[in-house]
Protein backbone atom coordinates (compact mmCIF):
# COMPACT_ATOMS: atom_id res chain seq x y z
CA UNK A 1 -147.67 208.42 -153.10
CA UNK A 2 -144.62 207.17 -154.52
CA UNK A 3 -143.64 207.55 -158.50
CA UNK A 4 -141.74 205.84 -161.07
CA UNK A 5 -140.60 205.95 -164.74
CA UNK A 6 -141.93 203.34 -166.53
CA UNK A 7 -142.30 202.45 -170.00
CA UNK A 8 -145.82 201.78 -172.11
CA UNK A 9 -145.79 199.19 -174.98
CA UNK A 10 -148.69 198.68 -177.90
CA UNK A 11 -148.81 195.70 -179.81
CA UNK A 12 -151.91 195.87 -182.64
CA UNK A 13 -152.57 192.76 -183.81
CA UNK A 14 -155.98 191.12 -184.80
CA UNK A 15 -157.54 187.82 -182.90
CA UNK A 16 -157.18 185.34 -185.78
CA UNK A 17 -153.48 185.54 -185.81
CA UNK A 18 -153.34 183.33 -182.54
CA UNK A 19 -150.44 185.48 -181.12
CA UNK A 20 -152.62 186.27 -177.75
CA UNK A 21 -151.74 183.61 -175.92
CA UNK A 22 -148.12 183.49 -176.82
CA UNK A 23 -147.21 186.55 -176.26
CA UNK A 24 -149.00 186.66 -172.63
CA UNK A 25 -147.12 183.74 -171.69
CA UNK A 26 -143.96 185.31 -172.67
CA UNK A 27 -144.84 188.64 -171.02
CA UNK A 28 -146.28 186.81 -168.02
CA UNK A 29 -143.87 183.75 -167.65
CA UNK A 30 -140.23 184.55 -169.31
CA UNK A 31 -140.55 188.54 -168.79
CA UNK A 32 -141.98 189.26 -165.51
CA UNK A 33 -143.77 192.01 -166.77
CA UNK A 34 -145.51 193.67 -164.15
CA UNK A 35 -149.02 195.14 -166.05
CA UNK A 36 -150.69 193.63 -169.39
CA UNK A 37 -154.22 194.60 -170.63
CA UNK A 38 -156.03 192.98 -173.66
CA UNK A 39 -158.11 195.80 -175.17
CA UNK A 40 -160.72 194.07 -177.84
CA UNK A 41 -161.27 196.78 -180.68
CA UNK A 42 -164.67 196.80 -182.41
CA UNK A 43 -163.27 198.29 -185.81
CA UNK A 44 -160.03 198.99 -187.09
CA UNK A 45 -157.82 198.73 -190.44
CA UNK A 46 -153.87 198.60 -190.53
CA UNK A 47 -151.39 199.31 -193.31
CA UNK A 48 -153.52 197.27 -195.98
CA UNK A 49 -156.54 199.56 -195.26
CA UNK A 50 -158.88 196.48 -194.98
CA UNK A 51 -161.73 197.54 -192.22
CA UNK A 52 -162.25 194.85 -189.87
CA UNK A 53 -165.38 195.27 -187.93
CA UNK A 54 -167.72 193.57 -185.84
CA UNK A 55 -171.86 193.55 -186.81
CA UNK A 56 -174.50 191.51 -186.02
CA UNK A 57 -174.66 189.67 -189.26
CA UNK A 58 -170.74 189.11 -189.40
CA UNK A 59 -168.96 187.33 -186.68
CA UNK A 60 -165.58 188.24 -187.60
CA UNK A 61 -162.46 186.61 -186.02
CA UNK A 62 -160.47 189.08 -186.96
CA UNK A 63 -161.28 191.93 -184.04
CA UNK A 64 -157.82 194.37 -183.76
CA UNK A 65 -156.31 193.84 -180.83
CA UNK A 66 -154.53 195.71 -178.70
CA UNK A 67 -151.54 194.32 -176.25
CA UNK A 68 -150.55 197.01 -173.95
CA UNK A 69 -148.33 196.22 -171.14
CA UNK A 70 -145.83 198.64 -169.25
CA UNK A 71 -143.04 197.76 -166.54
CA UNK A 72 -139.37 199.52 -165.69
CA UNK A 73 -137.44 200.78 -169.03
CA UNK A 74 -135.18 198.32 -169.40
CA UNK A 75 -137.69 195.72 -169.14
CA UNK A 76 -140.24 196.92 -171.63
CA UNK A 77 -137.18 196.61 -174.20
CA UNK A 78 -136.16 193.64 -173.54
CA UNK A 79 -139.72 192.31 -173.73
CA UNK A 80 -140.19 193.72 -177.27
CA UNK A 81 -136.93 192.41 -178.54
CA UNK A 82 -138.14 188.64 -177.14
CA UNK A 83 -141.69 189.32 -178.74
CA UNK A 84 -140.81 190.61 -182.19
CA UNK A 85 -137.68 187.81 -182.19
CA UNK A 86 -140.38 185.11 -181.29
CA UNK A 87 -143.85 186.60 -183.03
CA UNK A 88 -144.47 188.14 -186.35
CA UNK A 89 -145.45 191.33 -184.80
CA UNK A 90 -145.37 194.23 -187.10
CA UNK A 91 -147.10 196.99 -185.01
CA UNK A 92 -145.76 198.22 -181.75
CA UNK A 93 -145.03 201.86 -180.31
CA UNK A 94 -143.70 202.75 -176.65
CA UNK A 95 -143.97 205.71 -174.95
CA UNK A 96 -142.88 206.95 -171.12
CA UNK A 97 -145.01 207.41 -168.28
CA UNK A 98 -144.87 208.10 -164.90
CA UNK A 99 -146.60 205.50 -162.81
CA UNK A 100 -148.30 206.51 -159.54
CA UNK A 101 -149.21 204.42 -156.60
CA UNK A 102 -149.10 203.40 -153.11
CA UNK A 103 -146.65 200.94 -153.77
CA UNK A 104 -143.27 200.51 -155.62
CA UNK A 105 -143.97 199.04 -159.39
């Protein structure tokens, strides 16, 4: 089992801010980044404290997101700096991790 270093990222964002598919073209495409999940919150607030939620009678298009993507160190930063230069992202933490697999990240 082989192990590496890598680096987590977070972005929160909500769905109505049409940032999705920008940023996972830029992670994907320009990047290289080597893992990205979308994670699709059901509730959430942010720094405003407005609740955004999900019900039955309310369809809201304004879900939190999540953005979470990890690769080498050096890579991870560099992908931030492109993101918040390129998309009005105001939420992201990073964090370091050791990856474990069969096969070299």
């Amino acid at each position: 089992m082989n192990t590496k270093v890598v680096t987590i990222a977070r972005i929160y964002t909500l769905e109505g801010q049409d940032q999705l598919n920008k940023a996972l073209d830029i992670l994907r495409d320009e990047e290289k980044i080597f893992g990205v999940t979308i994670i699709r919150g059901i509730a959430g607030f942010g720094e405003n404290r407005e609740v955004h939620t999900s019900s039955l009678l309310t369809l809201s298009l304004e879900l939190p997101l999540i953005i979470e993507f990890y690769d080498e160190p050096e890579k991870v930063a560099k992908a931030i700096k492109t993101l918040t230069s390129r998309l009005d992202l105001k939420h992201i933490i990073s964090w370091q991790a050791t990856a474990y697999s069969d096969s070299a990240v």
